[in-house]
Protein backbone atom coordinates (compact mmCIF):
# COMPACT_ATOMS: atom_id res chain seq x y z
CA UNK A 1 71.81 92.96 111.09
CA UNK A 2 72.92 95.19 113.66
CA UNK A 3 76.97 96.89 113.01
CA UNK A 4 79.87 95.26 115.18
CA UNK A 5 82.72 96.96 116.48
CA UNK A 6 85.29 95.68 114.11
CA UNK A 7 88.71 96.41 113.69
CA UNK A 8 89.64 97.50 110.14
CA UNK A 9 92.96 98.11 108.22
CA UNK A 10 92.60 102.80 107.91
CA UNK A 11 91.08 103.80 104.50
CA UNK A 12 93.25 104.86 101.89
CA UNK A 13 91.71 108.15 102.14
CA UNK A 14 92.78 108.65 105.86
CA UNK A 15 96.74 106.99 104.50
CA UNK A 16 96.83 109.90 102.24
CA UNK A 17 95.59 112.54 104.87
CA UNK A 18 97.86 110.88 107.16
CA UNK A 19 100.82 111.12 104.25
CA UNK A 20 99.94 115.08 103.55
CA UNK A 21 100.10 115.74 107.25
CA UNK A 22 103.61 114.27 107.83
CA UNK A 23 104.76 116.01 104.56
CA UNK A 24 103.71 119.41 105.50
CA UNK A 25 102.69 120.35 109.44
CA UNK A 26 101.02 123.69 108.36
CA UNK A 27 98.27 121.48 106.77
CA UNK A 28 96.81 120.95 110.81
CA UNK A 29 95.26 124.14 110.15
CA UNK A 30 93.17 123.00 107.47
CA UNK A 31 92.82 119.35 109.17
CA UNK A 32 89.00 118.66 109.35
CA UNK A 33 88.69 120.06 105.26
CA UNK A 34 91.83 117.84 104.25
CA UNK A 35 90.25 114.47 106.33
CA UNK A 36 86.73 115.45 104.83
CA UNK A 37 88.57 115.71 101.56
CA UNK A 38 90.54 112.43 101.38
CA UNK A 39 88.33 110.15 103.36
CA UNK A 40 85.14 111.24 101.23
CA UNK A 41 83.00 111.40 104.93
CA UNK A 42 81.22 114.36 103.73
CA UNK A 43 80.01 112.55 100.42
CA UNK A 44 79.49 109.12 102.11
CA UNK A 45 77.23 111.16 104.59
CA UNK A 46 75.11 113.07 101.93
CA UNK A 47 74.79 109.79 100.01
CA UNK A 48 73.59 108.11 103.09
CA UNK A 49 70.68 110.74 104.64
CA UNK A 50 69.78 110.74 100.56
CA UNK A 51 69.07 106.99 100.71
CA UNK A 52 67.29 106.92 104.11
CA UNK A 53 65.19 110.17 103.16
CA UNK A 54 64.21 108.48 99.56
CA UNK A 55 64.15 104.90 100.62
CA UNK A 56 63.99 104.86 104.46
CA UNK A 57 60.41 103.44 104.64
CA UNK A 58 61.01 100.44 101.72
CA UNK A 59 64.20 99.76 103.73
CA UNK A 60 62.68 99.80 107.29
CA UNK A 61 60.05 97.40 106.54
CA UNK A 62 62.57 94.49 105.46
CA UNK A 63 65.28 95.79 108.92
CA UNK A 64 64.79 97.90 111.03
CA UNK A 65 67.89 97.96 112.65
CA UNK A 66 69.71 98.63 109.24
CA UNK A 67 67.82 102.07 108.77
CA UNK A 68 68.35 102.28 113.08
CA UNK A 69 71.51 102.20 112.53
CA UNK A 70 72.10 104.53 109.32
CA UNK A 71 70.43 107.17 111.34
CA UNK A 72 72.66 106.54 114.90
CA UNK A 73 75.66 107.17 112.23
CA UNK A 74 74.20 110.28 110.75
CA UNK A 75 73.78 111.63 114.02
CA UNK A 76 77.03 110.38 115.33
CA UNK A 77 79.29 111.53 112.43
CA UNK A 78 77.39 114.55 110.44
CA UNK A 79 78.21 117.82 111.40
CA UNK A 80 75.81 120.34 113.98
CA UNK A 81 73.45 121.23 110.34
CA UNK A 82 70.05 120.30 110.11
CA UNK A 83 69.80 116.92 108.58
CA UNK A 84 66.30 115.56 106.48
CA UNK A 85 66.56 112.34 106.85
CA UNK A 86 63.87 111.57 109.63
């Protein structure tokens, strides 16, 4: 069960960062809080190092490569803070 590179319609979270942005240019300031904001990538992060650090090892003994691949986006996409997960 290893991701694909898919190509997928943008989130209504990023249409309505996308939508402030147009509406008001000052807002680039403030850009990564208002994509972190709309998108919910902060909270989808958090919920996802929560479920690897509580269920990780239940999870890794049924696939690998799903856990493998929760932690390569944690990494990826989390900011430069120390994460628990591993």
């Amino acid at each position: 069960m290893t991701p694909k590179a898919q190509r997928h319609e943008p989130t209504a979270g990023a249409l309505r960062a996308a939508r402030a942005i147009n509406q008001d240019a000052s807002l680039l300031k403030s850009l990564p809080e208002l994509i972190d904001r709309e998108t919910g990538v902060r909270e989808i992060l958090d919920i996802l190092e929560n479920i690897i650090s509580e269920a990780g090892d239940l999870i890794e003994s049924r696939s690998p490569e799903l856990v493998a691949a929760a932690r390569n986006a944690l990494r990826r996409y989390s900011d430069e803070t120390p994460r628990q997960a591993e």
